[in-house]
PDB file of N, CA and C in Angstrom:
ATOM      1  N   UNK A   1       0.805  -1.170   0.000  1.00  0.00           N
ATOM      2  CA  UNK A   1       0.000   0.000   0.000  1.00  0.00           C
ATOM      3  C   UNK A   1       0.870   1.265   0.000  1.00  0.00           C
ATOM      4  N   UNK A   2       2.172   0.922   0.805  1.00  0.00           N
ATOM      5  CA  UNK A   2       2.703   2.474   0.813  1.00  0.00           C
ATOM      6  C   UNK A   2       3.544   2.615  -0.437  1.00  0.00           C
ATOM      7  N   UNK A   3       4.006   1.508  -1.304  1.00  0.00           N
ATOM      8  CA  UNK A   3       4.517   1.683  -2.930  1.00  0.00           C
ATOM      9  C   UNK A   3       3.133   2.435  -3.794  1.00  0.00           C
ATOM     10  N   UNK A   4       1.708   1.812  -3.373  1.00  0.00           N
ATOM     11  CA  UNK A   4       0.721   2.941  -3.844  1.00  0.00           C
ATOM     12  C   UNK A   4       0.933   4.229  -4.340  1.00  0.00           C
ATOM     13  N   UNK A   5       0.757   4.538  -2.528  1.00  0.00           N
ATOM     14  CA  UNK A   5       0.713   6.062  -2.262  1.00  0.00           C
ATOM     15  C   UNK A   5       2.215   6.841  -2.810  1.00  0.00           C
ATOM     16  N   UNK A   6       3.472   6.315  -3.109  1.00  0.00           N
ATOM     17  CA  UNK A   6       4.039   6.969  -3.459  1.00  0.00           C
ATOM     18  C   UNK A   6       3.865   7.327  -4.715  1.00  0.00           C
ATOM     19  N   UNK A   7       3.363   6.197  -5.555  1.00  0.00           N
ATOM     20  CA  UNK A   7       3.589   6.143  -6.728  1.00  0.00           C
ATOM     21  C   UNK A   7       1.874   7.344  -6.723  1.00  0.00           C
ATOM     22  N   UNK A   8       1.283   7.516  -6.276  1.00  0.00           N
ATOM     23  CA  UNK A   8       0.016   8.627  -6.053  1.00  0.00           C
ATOM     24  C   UNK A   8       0.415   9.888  -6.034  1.00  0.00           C
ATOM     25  N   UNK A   9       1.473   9.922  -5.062  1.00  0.00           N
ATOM     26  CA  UNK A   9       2.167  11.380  -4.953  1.00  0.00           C
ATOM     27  C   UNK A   9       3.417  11.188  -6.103  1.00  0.00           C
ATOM     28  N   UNK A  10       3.830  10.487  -6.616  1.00  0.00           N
ATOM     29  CA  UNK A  10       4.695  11.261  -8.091  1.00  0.00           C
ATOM     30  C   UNK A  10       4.119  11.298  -9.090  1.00  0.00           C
ATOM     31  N   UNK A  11       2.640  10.404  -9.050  1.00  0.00           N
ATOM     32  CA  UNK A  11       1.924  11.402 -10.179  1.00  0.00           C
ATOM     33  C   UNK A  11       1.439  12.157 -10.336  1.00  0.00           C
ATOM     34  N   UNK A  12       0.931  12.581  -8.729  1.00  0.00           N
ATOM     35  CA  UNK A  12       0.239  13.620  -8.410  1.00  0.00           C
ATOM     36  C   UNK A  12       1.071  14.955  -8.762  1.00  0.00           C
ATOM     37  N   UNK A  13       2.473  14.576  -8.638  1.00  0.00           N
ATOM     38  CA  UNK A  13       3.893  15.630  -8.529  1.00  0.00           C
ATOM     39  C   UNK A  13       4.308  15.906 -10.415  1.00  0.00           C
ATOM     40  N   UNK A  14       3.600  14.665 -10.828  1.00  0.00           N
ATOM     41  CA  UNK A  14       3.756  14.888 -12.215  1.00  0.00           C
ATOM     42  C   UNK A  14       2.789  15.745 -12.964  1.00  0.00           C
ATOM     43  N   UNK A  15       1.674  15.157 -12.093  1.00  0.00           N
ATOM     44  CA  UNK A  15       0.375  15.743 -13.219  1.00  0.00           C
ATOM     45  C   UNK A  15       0.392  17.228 -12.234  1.00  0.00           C
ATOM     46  N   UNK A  16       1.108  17.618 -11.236  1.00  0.00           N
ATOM     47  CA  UNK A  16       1.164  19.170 -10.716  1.00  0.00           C
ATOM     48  C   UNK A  16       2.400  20.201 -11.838  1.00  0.00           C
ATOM     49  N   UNK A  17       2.903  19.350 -12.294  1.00  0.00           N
ATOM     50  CA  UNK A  17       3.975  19.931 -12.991  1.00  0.00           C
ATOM     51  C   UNK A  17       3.603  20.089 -14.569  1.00  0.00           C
ATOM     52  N   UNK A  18       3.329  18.924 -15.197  1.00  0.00           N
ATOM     53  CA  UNK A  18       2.355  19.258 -16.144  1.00  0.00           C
ATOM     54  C   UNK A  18       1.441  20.579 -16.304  1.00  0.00           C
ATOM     55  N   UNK A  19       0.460  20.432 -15.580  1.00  0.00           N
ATOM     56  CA  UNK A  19      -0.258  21.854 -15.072  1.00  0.00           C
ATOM     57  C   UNK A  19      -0.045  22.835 -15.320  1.00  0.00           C
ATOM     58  N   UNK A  20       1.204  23.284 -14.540  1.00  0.00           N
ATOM     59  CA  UNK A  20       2.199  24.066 -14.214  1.00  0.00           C
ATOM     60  C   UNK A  20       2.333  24.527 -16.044  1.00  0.00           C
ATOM     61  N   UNK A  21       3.192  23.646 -16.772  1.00  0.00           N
ATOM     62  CA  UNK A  21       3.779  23.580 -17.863  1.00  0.00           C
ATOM     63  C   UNK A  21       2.671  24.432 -18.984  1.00  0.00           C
ATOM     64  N   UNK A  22       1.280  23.794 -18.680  1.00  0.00           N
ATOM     65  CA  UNK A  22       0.424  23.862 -19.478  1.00  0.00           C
ATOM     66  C   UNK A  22      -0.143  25.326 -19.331  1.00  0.00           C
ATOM     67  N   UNK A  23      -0.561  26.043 -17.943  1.00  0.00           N
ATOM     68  CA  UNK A  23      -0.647  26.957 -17.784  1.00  0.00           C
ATOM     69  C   UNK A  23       0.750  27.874 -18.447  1.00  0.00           C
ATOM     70  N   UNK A  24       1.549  28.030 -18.381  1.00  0.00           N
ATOM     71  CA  UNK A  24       2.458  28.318 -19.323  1.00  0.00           C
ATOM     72  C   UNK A  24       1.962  28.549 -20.463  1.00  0.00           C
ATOM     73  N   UNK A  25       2.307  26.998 -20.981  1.00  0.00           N
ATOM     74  CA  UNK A  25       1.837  27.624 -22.743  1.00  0.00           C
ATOM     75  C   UNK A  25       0.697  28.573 -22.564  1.00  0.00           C
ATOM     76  N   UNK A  26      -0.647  28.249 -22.226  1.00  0.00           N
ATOM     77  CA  UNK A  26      -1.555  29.053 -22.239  1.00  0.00           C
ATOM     78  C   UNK A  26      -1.006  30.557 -21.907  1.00  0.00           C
ATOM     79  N   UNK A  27      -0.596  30.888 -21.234  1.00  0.00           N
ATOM     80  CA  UNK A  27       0.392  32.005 -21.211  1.00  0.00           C
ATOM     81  C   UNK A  27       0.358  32.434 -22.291  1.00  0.00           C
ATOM     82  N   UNK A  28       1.930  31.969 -22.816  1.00  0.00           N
ATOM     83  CA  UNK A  28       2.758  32.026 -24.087  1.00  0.00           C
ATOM     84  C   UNK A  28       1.919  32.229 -25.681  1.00  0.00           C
ATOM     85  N   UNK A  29       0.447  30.823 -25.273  1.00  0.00           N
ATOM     86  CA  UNK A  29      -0.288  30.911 -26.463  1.00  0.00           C
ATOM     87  C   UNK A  29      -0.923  32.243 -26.200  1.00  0.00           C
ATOM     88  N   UNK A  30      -1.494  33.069 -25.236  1.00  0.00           N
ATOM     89  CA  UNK A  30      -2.817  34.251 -25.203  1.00  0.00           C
ATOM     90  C   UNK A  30      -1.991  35.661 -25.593  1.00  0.00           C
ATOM     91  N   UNK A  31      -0.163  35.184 -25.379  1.00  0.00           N
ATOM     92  CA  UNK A  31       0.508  36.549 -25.412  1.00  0.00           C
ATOM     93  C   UNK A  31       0.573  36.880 -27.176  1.00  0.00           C
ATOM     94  N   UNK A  32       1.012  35.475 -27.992  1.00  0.00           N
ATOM     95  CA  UNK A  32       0.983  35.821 -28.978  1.00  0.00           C
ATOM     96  C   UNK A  32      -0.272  35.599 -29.901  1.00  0.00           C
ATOM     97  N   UNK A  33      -1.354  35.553 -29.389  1.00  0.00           N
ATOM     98  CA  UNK A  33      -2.844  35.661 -30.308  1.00  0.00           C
ATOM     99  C   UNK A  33      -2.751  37.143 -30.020  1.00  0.00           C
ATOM    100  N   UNK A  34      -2.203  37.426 -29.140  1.00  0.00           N
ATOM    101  CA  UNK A  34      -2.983  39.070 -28.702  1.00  0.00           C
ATOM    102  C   UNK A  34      -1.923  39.863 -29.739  1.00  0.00           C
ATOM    103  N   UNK A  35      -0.392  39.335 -29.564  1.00  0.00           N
ATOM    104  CA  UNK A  35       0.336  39.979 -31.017  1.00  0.00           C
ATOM    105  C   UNK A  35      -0.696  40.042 -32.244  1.00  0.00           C
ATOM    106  N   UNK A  36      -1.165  39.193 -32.416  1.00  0.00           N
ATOM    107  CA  UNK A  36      -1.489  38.102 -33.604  1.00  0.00           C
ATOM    108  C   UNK A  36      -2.526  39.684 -34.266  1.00  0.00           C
ATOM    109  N   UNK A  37      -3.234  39.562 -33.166  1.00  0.00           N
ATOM    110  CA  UNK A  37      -4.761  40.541 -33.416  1.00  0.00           C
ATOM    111  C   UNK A  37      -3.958  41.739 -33.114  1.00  0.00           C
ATOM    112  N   UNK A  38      -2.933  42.136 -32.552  1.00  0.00           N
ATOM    113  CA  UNK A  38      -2.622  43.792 -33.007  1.00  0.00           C
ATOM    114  C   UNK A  38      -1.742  44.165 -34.574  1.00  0.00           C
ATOM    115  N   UNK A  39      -1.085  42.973 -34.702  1.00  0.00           N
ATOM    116  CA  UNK A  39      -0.600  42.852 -35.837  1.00  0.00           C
ATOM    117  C   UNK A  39      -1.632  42.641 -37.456  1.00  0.00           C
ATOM    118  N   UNK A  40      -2.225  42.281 -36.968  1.00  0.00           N
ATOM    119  CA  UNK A  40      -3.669  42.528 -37.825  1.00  0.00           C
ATOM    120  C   UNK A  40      -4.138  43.786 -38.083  1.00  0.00           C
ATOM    121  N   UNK A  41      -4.351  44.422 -36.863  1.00  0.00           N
ATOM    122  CA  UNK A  41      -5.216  45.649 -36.603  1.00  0.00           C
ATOM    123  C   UNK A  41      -4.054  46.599 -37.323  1.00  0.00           C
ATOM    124  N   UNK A  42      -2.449  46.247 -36.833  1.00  0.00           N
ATOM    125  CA  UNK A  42      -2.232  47.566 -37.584  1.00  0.00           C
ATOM    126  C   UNK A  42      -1.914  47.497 -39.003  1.00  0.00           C
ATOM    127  N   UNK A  43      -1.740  45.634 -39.708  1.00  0.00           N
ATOM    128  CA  UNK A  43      -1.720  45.489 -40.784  1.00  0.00           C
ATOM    129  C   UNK A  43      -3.360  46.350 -41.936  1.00  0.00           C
ATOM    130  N   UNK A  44      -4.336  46.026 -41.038  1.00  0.00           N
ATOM    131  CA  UNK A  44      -5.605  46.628 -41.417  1.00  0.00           C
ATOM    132  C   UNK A  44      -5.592  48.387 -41.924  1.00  0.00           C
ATOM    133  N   UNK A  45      -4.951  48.895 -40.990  1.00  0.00           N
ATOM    134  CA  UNK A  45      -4.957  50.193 -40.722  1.00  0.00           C
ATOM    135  C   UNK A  45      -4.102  51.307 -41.837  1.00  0.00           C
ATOM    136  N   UNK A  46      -2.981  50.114 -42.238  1.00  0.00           N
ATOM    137  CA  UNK A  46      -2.027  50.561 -43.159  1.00  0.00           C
ATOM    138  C   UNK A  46      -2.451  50.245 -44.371  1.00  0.00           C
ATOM    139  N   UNK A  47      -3.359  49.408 -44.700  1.00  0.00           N
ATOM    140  CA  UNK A  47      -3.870  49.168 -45.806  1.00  0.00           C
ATOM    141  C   UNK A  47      -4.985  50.213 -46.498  1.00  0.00           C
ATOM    142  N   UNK A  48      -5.666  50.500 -45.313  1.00  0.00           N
ATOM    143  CA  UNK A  48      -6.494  51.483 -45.038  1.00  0.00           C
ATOM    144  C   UNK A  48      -6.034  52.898 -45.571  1.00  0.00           C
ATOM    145  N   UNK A  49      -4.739  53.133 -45.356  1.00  0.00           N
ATOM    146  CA  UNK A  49      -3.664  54.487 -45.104  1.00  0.00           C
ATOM    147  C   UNK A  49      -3.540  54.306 -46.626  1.00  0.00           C
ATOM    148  N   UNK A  50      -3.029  53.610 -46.994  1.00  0.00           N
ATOM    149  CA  UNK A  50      -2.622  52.923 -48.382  1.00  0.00           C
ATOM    150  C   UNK A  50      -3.307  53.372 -49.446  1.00  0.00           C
ATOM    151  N   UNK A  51      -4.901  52.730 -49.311  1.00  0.00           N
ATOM    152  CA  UNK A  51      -5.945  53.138 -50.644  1.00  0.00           C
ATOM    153  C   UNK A  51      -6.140  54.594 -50.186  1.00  0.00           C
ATOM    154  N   UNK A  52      -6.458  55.435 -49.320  1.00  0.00           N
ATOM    155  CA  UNK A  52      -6.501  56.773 -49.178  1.00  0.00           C
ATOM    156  C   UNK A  52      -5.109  57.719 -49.652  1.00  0.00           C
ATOM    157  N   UNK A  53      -4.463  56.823 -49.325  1.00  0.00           N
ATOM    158  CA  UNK A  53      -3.201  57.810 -50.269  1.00  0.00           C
ATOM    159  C   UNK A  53      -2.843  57.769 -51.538  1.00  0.00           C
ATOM    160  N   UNK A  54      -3.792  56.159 -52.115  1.00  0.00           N
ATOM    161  CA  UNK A  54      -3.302  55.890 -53.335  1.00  0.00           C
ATOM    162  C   UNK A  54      -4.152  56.808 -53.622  1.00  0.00           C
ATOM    163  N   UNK A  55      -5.674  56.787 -53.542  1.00  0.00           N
ATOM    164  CA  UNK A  55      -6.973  57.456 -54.206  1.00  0.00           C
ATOM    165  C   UNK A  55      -6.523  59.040 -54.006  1.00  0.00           C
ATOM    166  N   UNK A  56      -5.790  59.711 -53.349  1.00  0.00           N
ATOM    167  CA  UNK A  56      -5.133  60.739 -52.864  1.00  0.00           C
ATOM    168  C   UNK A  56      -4.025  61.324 -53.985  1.00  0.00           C
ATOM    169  N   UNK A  57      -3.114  60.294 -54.877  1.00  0.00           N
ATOM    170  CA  UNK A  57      -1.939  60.438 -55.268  1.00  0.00           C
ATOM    171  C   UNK A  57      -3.046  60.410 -56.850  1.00  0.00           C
ATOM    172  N   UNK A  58      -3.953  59.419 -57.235  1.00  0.00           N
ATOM    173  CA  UNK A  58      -4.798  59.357 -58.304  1.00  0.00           C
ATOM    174  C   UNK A  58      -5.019  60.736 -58.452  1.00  0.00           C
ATOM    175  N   UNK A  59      -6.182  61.701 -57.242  1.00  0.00           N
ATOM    176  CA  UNK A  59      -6.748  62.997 -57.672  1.00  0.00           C
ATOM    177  C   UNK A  59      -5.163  63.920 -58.144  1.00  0.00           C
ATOM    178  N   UNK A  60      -4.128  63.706 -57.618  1.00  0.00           N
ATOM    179  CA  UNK A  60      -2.978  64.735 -57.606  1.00  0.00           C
ATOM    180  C   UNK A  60      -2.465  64.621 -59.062  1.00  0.00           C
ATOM    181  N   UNK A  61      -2.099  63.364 -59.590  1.00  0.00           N
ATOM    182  CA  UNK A  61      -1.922  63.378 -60.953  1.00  0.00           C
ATOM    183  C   UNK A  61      -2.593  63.462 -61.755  1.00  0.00           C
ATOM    184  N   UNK A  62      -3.995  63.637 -62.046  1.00  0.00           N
ATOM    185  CA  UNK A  62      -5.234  64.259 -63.058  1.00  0.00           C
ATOM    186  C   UNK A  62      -5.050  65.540 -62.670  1.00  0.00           C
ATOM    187  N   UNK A  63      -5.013  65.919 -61.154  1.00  0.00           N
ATOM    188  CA  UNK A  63      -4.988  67.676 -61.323  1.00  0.00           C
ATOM    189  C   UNK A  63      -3.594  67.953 -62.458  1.00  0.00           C
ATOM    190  N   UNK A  64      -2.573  67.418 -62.010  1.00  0.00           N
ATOM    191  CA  UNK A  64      -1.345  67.658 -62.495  1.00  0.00           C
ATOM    192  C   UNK A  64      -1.381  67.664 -63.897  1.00  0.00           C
ATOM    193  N   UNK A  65      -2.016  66.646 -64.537  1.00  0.00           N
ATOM    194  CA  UNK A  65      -2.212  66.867 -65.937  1.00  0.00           C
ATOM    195  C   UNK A  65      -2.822  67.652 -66.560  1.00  0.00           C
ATOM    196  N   UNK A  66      -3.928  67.616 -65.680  1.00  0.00           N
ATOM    197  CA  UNK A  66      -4.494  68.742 -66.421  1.00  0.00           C
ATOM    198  C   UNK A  66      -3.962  70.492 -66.407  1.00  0.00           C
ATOM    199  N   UNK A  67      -3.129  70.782 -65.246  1.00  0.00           N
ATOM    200  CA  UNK A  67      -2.148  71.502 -65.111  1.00  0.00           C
ATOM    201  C   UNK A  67      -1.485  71.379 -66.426  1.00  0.00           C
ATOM    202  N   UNK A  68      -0.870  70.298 -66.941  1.00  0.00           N
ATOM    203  CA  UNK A  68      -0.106  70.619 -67.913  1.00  0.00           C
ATOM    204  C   UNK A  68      -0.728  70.880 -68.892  1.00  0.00           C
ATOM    205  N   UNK A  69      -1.890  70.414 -69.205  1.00  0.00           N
ATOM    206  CA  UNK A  69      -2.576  70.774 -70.596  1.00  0.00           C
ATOM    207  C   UNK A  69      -2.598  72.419 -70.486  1.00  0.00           C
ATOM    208  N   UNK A  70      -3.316  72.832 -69.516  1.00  0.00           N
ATOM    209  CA  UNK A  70      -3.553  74.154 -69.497  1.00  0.00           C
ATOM    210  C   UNK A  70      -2.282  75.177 -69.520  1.00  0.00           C
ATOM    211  N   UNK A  71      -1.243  74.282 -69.174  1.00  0.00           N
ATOM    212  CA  UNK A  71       0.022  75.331 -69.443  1.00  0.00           C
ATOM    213  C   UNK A  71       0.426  75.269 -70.861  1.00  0.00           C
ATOM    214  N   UNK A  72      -0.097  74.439 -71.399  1.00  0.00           N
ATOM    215  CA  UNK A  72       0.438  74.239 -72.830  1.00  0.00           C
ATOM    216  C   UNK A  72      -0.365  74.954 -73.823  1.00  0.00           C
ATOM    217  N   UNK A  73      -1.979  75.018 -73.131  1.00  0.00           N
ATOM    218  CA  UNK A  73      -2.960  75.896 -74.134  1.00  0.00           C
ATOM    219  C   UNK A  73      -2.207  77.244 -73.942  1.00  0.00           C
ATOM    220  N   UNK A  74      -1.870  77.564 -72.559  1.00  0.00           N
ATOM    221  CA  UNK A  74      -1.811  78.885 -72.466  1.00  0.00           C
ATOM    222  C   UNK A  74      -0.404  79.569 -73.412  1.00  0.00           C
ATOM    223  N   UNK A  75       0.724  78.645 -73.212  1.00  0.00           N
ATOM    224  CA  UNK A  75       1.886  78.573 -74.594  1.00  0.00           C
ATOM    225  C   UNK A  75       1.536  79.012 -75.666  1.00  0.00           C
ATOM    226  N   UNK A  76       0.546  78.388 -76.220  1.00  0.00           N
ATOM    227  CA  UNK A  76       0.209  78.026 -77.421  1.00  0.00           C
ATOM    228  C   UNK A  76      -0.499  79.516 -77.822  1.00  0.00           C
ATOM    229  N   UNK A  77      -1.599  80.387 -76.915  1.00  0.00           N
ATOM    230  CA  UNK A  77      -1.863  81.573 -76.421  1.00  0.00           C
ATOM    231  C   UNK A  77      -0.902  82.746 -77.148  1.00  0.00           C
ATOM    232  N   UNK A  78      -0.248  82.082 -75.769  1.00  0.00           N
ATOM    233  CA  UNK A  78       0.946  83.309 -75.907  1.00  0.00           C
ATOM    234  C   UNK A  78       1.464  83.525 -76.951  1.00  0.00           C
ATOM    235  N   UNK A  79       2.132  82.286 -77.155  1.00  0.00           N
ATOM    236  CA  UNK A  79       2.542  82.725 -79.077  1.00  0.00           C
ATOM    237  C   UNK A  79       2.051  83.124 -79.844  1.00  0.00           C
ATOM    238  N   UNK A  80       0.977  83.060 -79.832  1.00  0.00           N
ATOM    239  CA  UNK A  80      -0.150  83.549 -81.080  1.00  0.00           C
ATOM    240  C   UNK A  80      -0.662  85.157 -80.550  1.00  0.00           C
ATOM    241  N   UNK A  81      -0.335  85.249 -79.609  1.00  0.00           N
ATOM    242  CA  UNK A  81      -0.173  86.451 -79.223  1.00  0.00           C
ATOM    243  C   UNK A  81       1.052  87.084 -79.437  1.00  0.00           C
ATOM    244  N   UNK A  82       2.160  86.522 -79.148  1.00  0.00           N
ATOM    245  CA  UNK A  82       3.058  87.695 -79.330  1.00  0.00           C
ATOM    246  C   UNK A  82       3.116  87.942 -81.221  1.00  0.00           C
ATOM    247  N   UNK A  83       2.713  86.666 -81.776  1.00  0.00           N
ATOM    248  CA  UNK A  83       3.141  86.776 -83.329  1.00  0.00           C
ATOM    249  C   UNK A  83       1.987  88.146 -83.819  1.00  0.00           C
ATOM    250  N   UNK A  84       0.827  87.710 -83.105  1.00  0.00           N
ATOM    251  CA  UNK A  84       0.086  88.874 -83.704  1.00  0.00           C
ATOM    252  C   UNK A  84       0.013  90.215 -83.199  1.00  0.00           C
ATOM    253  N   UNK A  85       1.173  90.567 -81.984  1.00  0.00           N
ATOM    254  CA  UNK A  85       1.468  91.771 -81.249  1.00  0.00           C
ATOM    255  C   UNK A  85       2.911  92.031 -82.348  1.00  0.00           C
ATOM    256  N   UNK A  86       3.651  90.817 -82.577  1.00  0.00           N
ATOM    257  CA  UNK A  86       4.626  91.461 -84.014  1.00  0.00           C
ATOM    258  C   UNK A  86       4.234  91.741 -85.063  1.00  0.00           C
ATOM    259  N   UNK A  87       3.389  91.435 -85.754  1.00  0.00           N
ATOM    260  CA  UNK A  87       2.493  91.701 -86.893  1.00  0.00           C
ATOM    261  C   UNK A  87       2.017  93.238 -86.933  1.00  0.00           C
ATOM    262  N   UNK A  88       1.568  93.345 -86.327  1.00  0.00           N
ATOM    263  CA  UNK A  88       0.350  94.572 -85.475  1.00  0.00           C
ATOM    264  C   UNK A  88       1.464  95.354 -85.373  1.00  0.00           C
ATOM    265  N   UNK A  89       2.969  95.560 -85.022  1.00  0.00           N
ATOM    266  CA  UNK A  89       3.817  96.440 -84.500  1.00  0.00           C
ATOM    267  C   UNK A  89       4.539  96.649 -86.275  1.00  0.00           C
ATOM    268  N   UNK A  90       4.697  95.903 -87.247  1.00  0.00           N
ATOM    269  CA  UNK A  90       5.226  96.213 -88.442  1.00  0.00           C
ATOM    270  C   UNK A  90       3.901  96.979 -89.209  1.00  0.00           C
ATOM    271  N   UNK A  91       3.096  96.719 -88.898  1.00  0.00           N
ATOM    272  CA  UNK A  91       1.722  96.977 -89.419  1.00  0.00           C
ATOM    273  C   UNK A  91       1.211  98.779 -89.074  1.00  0.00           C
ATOM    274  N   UNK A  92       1.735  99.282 -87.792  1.00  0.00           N
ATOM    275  CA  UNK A  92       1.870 100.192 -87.170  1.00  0.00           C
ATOM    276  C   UNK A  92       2.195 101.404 -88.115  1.00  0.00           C
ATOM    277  N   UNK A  93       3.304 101.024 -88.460  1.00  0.00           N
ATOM    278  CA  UNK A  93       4.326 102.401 -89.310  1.00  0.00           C
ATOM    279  C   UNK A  93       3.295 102.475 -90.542  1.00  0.00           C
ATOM    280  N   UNK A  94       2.707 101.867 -91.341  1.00  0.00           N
ATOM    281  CA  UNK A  94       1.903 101.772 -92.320  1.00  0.00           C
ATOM    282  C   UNK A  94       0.787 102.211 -92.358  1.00  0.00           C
ATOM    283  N   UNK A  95      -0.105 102.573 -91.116  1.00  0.00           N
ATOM    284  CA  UNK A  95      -1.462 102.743 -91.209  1.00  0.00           C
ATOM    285  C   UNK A  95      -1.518 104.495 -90.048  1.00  0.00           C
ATOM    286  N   UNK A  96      -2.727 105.094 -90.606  1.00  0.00           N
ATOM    287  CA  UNK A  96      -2.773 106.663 -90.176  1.00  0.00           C
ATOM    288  C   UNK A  96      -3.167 106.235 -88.757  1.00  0.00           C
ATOM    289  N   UNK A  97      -3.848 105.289 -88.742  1.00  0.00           N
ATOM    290  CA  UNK A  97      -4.418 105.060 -86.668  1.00  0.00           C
ATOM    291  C   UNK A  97      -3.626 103.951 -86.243  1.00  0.00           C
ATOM    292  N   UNK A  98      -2.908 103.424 -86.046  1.00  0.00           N
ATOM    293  CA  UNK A  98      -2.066 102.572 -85.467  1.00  0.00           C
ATOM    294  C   UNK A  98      -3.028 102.065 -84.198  1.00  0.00           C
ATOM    295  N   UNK A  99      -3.564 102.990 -83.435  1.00  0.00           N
ATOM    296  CA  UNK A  99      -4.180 101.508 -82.436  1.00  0.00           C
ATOM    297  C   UNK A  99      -5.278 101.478 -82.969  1.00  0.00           C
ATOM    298  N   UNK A 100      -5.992 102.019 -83.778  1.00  0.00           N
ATOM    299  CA  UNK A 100      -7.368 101.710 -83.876  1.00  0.00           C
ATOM    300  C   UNK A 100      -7.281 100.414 -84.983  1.00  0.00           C
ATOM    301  N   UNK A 101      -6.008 100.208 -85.986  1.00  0.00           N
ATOM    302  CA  UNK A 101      -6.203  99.291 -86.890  1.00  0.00           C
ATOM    303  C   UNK A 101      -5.494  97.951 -85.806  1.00  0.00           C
ATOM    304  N   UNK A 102      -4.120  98.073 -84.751  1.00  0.00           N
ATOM    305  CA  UNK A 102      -4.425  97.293 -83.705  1.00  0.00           C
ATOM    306  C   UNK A 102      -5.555  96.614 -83.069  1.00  0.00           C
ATOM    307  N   UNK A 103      -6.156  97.259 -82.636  1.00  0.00           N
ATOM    308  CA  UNK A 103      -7.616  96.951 -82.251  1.00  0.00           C
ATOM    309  C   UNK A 103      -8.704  96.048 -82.928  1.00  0.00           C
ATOM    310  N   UNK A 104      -8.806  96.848 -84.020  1.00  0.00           N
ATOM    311  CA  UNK A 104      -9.390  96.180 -85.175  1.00  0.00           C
ATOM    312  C   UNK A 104      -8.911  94.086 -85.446  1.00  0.00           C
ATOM    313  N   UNK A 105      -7.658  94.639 -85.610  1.00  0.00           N
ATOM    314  CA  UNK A 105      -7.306  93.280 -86.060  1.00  0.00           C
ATOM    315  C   UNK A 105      -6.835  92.321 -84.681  1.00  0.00           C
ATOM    316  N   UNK A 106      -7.423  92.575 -83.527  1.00  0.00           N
ATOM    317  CA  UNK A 106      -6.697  92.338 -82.338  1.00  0.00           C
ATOM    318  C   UNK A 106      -8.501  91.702 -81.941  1.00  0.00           C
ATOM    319  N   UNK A 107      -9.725  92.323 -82.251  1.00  0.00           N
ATOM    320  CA  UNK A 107     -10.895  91.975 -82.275  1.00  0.00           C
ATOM    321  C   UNK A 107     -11.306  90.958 -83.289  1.00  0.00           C
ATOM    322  N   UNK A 108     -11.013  90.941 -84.445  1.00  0.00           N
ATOM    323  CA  UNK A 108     -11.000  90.077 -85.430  1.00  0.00           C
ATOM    324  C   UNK A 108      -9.837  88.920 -85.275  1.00  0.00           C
ATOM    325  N   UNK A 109      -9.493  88.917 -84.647  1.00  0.00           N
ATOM    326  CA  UNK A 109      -7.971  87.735 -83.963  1.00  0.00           C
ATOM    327  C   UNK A 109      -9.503  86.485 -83.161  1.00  0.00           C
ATOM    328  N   UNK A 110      -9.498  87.601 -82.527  1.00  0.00           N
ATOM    329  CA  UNK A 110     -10.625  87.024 -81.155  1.00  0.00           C
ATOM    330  C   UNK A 110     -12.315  86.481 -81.451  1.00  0.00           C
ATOM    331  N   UNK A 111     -12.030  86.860 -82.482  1.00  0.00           N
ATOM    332  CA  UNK A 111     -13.820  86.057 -83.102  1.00  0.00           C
ATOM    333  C   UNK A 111     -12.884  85.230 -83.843  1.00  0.00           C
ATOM    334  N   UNK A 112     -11.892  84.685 -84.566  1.00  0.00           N
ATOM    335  CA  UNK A 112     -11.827  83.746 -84.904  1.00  0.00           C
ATOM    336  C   UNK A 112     -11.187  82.473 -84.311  1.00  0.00           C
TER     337      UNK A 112
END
C-alpha cells in the first residue's frame, strides 16, 4: 500500500507539474494571439492608409495633368499672341491710326 501512495504522490507531482507547464503555454499561447490581433489591426490600418493615399496620389496626378494641358494651351496663347502683337507692330508704321487698326485686327484675332 505504501509503494501505492508513493507512486500517487509522483503522479500527483507529475500531473502538478504538467499543469504548471500547461498553464504556461496558455500564457505564451494568449501573449501571442494578442500579437497576432494587433498585428492585424495595424496590418488593417495601413492598408487602409494605403488606398486613401493611393486614391489621394490618383486625384494629384489628373490635377497635375491637367495643369499641364492648361500650361500648354496657355503657350500656345501666348505665341499667337506675341506673333500677332509682331504683326500689329510692323503693321503700325503703315497705317494713319495705329491703335485703332491694332484693335481692329486684335478683335478680329478674337472672333476667330
Amino acid at each position: 500500500m505504501e509503494d501505492l501512495m508513493i507512486d500517487v504522490e509522483g503522479a500527483n507531482g507529475l500531473a502538478a507539474n504538467l499543469d504548471k507547464k500547461q498553464r504556461h503555454f496558455d500564457m505564451v499561447l494568449a501573449e501571442w494571439e494578442q500579437k497576432f490581433e494587433d498585428g492585424q489591426a495595424e496590418l488593417e490600418g495601413a492598408q487602409e492608409e494605403a488606398r486613401s493615399l493611393g486614391t489621394e496620389l490618383f486625384k494629384m496626378k489628373n490635377s497635375y495633368e491637367e495643369s499641364l494641358d492648361q500650361l500648354e494651351t496657355m503657350k500656345r496663347e501666348n505665341k499667337n499672341l506675341q506673333r500677332g502683337l509682331s504683326l500689329s507692330q510692323k503693321n503700325e508704321s503703315a497705317s494713319n491710326y495705329p491703335g485703332l487698326w491694332s484693335f481692329d485686327w486684335f478683335t478680329k484675332w478674337l472672333r476667330a
